[in-house]
PDB file of N, CA and C in Angstrom:
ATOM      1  N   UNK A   1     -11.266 -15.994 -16.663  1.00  0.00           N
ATOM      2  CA  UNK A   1     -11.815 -16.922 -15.713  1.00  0.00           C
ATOM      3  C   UNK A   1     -13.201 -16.444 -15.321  1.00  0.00           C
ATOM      4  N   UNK A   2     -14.195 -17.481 -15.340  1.00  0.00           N
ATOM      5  CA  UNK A   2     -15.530 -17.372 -14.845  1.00  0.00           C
ATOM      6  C   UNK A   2     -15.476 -17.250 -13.577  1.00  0.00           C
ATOM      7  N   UNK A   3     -16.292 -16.818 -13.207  1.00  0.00           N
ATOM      8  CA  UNK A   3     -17.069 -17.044 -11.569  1.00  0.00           C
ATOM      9  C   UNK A   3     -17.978 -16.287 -11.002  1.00  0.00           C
ATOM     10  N   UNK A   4     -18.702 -16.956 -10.089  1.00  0.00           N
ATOM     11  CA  UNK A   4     -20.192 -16.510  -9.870  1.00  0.00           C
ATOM     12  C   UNK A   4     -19.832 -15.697  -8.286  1.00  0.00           C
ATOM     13  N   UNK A   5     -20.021 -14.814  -7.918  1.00  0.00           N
ATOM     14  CA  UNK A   5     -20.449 -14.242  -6.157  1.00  0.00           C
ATOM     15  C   UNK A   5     -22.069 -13.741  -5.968  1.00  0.00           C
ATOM     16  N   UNK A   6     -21.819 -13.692  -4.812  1.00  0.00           N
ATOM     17  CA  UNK A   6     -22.793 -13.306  -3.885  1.00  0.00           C
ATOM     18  C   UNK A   6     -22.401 -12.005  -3.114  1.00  0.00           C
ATOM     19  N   UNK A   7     -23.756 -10.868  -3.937  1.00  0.00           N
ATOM     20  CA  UNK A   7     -23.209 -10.100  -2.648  1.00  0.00           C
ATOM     21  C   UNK A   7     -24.584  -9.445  -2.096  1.00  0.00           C
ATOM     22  N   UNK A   8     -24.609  -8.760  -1.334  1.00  0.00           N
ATOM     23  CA  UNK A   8     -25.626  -7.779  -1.168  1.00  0.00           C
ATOM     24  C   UNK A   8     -26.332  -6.912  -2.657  1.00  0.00           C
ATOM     25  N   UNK A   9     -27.299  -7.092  -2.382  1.00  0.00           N
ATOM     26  CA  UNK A   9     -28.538  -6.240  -3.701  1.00  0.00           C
ATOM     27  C   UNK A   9     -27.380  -4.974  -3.692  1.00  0.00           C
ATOM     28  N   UNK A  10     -27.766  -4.200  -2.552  1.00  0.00           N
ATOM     29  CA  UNK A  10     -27.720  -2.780  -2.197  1.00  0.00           C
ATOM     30  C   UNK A  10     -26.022  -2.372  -2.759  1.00  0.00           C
ATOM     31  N   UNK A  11     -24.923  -3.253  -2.493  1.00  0.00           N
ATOM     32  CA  UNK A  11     -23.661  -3.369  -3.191  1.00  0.00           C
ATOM     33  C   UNK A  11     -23.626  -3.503  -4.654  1.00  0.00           C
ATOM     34  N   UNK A  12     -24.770  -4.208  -5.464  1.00  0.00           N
ATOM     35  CA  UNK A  12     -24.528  -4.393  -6.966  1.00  0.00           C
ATOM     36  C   UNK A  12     -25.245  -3.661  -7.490  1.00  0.00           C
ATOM     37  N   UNK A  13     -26.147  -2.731  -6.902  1.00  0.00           N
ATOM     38  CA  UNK A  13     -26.671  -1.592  -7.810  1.00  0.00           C
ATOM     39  C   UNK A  13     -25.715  -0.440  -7.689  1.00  0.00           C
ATOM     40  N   UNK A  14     -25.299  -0.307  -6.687  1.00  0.00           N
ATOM     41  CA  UNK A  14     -24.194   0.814  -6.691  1.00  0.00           C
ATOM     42  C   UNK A  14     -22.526   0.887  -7.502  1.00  0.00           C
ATOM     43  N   UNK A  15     -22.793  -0.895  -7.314  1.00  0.00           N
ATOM     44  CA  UNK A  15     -21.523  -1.318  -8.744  1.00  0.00           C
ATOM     45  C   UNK A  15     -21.953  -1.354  -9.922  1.00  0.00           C
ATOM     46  N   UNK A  16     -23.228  -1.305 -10.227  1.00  0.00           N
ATOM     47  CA  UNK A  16     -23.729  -1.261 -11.699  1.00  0.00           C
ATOM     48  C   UNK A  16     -23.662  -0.210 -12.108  1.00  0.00           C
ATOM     49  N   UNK A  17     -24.159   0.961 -11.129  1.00  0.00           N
ATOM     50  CA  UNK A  17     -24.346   2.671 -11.588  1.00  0.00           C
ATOM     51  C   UNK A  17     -22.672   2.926 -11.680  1.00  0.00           C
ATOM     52  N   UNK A  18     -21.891   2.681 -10.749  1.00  0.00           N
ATOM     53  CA  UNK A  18     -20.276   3.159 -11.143  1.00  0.00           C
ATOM     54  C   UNK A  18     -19.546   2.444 -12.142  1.00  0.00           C
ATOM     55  N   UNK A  19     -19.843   1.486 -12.616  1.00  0.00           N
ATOM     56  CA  UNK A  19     -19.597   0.548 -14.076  1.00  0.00           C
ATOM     57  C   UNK A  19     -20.695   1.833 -15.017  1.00  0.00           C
ATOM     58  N   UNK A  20     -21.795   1.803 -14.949  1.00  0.00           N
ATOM     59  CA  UNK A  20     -21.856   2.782 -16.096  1.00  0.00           C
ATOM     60  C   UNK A  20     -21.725   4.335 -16.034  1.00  0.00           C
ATOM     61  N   UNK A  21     -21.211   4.508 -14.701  1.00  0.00           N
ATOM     62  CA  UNK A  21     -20.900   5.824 -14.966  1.00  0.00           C
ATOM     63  C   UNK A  21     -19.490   5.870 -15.505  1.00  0.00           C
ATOM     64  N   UNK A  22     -18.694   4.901 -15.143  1.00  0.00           N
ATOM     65  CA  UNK A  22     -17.137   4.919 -16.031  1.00  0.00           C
ATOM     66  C   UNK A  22     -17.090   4.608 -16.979  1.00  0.00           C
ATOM     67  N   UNK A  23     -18.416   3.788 -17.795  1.00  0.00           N
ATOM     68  CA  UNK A  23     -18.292   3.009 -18.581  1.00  0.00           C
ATOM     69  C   UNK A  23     -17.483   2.202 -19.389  1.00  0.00           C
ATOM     70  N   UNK A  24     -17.342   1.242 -18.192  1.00  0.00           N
ATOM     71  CA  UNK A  24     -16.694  -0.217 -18.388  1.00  0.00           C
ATOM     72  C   UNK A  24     -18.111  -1.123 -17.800  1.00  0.00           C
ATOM     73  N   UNK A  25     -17.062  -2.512 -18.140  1.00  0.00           N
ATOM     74  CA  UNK A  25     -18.560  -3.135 -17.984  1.00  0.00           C
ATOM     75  C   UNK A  25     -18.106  -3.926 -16.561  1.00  0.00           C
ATOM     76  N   UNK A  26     -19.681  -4.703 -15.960  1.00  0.00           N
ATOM     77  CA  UNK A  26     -19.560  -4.991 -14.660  1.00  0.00           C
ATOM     78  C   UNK A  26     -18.368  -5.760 -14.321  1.00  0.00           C
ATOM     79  N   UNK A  27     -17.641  -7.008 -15.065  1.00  0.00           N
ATOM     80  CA  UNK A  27     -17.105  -7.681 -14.983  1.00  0.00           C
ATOM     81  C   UNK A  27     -15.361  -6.912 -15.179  1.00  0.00           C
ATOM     82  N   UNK A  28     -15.192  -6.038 -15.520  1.00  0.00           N
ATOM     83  CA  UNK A  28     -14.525  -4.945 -15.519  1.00  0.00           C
ATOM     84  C   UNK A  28     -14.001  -3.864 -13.967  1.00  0.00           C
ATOM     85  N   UNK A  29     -15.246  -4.027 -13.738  1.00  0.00           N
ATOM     86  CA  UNK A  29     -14.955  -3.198 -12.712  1.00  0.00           C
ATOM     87  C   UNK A  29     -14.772  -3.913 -11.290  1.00  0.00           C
ATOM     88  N   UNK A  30     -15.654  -5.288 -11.553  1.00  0.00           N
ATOM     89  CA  UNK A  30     -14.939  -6.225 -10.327  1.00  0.00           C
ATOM     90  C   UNK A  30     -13.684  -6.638 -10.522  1.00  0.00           C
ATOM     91  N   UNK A  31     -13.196  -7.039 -12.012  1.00  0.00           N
ATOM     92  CA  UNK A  31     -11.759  -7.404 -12.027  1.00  0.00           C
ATOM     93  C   UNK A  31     -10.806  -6.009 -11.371  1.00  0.00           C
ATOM     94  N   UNK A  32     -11.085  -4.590 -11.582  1.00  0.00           N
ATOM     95  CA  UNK A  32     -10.356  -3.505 -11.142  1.00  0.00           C
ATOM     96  C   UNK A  32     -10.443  -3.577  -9.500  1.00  0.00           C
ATOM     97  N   UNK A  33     -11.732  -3.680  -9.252  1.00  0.00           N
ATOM     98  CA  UNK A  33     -11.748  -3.834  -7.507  1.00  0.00           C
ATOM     99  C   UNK A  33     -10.892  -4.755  -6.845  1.00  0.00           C
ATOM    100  N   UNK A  34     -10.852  -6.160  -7.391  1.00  0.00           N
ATOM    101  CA  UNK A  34      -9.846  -6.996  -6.660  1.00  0.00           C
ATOM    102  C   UNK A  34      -8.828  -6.939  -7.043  1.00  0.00           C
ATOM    103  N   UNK A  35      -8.085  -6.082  -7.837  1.00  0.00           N
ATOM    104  CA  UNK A  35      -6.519  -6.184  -8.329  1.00  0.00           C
ATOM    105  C   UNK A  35      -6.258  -4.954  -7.393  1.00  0.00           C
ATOM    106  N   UNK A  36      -7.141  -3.794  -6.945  1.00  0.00           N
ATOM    107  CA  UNK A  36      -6.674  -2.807  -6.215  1.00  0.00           C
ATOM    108  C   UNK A  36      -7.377  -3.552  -4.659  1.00  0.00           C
ATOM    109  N   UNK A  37      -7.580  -4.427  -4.308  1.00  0.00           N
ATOM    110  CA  UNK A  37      -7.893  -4.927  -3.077  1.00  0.00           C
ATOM    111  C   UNK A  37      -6.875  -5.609  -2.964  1.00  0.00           C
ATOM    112  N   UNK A  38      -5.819  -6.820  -3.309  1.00  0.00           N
ATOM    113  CA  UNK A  38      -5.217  -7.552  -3.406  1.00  0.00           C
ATOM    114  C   UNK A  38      -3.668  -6.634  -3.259  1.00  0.00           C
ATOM    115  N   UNK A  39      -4.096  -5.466  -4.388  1.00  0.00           N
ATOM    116  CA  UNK A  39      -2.435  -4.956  -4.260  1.00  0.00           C
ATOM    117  C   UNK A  39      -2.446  -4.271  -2.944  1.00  0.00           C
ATOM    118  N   UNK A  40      -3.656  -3.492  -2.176  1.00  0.00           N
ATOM    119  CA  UNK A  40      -3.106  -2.779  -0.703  1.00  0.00           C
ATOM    120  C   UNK A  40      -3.283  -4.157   0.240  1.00  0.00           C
ATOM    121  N   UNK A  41      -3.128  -4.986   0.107  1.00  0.00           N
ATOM    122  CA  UNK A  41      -3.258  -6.397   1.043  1.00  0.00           C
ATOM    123  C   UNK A  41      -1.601  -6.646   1.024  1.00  0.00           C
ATOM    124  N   UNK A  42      -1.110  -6.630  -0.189  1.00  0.00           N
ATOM    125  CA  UNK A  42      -0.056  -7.243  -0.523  1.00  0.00           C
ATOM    126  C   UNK A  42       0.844  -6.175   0.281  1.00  0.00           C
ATOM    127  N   UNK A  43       0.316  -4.907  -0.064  1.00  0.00           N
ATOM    128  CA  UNK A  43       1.509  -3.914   0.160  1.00  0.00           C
ATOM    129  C   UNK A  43       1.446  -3.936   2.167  1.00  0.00           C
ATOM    130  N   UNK A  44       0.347  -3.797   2.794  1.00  0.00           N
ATOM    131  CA  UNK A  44      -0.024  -4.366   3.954  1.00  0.00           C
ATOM    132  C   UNK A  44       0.744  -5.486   4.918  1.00  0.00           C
ATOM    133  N   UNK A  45       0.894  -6.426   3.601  1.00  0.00           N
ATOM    134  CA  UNK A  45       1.439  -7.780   4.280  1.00  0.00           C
ATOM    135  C   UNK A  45       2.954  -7.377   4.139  1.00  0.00           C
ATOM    136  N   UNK A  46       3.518  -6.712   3.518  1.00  0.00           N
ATOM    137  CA  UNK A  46       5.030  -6.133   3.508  1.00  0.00           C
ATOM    138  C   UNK A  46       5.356  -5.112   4.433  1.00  0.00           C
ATOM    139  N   UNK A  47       4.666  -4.397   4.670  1.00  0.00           N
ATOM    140  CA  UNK A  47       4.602  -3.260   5.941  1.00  0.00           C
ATOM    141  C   UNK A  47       4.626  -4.277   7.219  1.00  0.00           C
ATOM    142  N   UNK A  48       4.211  -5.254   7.012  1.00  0.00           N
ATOM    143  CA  UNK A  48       3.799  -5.618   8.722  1.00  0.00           C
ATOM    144  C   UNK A  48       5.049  -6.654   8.833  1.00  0.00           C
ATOM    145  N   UNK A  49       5.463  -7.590   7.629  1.00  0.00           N
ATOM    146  CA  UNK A  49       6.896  -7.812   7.660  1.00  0.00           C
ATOM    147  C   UNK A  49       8.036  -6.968   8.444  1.00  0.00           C
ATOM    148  N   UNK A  50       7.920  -6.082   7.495  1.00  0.00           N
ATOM    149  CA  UNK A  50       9.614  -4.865   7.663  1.00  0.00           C
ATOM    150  C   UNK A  50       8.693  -4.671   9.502  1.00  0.00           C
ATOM    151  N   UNK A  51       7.601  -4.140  10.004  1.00  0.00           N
ATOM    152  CA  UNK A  51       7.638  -3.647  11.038  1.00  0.00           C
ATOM    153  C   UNK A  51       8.152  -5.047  12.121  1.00  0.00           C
ATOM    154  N   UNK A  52       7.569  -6.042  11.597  1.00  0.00           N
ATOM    155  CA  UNK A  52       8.379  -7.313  12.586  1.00  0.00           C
ATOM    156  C   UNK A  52       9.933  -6.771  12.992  1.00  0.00           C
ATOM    157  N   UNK A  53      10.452  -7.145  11.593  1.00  0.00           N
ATOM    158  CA  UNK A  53      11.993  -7.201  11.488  1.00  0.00           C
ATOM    159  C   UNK A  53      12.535  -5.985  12.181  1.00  0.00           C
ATOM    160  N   UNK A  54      11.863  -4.646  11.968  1.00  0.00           N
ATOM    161  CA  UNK A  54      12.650  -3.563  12.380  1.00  0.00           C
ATOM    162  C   UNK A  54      12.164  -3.856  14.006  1.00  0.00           C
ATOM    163  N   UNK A  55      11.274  -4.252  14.042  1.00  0.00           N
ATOM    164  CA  UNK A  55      10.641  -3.811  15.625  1.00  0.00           C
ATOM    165  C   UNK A  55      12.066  -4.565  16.809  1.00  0.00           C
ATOM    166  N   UNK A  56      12.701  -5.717  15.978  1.00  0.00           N
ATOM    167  CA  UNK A  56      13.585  -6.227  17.216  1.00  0.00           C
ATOM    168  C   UNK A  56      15.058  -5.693  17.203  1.00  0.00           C
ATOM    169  N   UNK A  57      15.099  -4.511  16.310  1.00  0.00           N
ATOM    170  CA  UNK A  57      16.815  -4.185  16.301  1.00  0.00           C
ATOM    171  C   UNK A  57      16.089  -2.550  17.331  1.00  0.00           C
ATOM    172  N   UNK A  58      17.459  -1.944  17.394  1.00  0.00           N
ATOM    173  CA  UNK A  58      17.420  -0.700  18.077  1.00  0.00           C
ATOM    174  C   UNK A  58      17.532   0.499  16.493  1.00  0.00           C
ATOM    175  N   UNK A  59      16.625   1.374  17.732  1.00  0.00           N
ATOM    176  CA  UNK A  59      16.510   2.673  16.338  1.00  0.00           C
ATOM    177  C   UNK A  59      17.836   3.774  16.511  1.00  0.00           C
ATOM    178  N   UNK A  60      18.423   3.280  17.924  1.00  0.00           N
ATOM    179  CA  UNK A  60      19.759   4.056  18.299  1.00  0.00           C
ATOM    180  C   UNK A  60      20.617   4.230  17.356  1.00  0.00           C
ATOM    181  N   UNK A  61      20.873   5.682  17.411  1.00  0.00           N
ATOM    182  CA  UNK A  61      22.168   6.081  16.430  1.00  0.00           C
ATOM    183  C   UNK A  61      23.289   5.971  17.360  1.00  0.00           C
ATOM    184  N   UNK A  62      24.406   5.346  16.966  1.00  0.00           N
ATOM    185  CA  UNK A  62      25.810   5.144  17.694  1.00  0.00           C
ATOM    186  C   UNK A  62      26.877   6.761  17.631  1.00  0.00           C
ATOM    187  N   UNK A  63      26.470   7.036  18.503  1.00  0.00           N
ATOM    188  CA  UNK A  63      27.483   8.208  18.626  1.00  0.00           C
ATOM    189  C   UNK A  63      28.492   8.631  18.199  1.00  0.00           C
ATOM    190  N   UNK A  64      29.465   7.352  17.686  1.00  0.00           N
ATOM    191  CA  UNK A  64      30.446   7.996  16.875  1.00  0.00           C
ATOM    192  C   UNK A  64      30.391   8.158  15.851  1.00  0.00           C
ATOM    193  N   UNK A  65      29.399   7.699  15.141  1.00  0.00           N
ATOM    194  CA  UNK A  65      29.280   7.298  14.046  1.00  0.00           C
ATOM    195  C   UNK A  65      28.110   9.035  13.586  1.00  0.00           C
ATOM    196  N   UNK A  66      27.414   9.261  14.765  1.00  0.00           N
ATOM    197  CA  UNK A  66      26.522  10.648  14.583  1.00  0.00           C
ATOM    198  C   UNK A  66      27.905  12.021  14.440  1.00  0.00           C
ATOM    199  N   UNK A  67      28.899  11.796  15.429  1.00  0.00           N
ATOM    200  CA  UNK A  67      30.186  12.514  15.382  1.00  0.00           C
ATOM    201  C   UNK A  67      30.465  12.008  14.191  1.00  0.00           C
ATOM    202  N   UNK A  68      30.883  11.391  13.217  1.00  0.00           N
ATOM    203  CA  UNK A  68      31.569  11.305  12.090  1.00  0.00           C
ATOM    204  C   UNK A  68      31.043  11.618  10.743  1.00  0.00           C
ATOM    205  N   UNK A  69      29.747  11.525  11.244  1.00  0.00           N
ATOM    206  CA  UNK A  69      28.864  12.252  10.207  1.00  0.00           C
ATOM    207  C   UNK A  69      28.794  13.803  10.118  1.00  0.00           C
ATOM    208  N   UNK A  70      28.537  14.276  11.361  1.00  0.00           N
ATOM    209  CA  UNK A  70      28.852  15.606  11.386  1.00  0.00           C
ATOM    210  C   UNK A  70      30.393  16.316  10.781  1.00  0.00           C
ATOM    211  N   UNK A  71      31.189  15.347  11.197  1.00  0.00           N
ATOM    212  CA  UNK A  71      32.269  15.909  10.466  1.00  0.00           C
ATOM    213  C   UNK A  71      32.586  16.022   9.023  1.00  0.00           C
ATOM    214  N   UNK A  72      32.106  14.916   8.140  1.00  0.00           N
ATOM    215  CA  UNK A  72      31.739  14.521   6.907  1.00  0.00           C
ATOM    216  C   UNK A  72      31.108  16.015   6.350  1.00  0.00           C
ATOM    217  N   UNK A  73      30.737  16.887   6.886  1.00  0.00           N
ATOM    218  CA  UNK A  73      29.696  17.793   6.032  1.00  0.00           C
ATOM    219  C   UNK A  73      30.377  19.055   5.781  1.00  0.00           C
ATOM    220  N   UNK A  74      31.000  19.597   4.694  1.00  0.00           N
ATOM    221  CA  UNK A  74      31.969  20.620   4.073  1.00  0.00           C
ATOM    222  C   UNK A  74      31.104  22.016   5.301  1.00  0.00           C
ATOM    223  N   UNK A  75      32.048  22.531   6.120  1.00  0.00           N
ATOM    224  CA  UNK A  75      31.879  23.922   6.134  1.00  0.00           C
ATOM    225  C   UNK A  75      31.975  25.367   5.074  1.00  0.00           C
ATOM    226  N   UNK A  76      30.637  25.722   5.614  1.00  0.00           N
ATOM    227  CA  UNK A  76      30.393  26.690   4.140  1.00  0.00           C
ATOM    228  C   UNK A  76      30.583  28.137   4.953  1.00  0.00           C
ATOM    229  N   UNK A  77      30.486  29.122   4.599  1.00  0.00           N
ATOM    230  CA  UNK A  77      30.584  30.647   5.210  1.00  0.00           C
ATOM    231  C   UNK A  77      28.895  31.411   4.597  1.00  0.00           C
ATOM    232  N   UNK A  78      28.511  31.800   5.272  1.00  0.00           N
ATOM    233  CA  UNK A  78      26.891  31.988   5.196  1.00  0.00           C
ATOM    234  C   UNK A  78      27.323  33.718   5.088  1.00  0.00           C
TER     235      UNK A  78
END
């Protein structure tokens, strides 16, 4: 897919010098920039999900259940 942007001078010389210092080409290295912009967005928009969802239950451990765990665990002799 084609497409044209706009950005700052001072932004596309510094993407030109890191396109040829990796040497790939410009169109290369913008496709790499927005697939790693897009994936911490994505991963972002899933973090802030789960923090919704968790934010309305309790983080309380139920006591018997902390007692039954403790019991669950083989005594060893040190």
């Amino acid at each position: 897919m084609k497409t044209a942007i706009s950005i700052p001078d001072e932004l596309f010389e510094q993407a030109e010098e890191l396109a040829e210092r990796l040497q790939i080409t410009r169109s290369r290295l913008y496709a790499l920039a927005v697939a790693d912009y897009t994936v911490r967005h994505r991963s972002k928009a899933v973090r802030e999900k789960l923090d919704d969802i968790y934010s309305e239950q309790s983080a309380e451990v139920d006591e018997a259940l902390s007692i039954m765990q403790g019991l669950s665990i083989p005594r060893e002799e040190w």
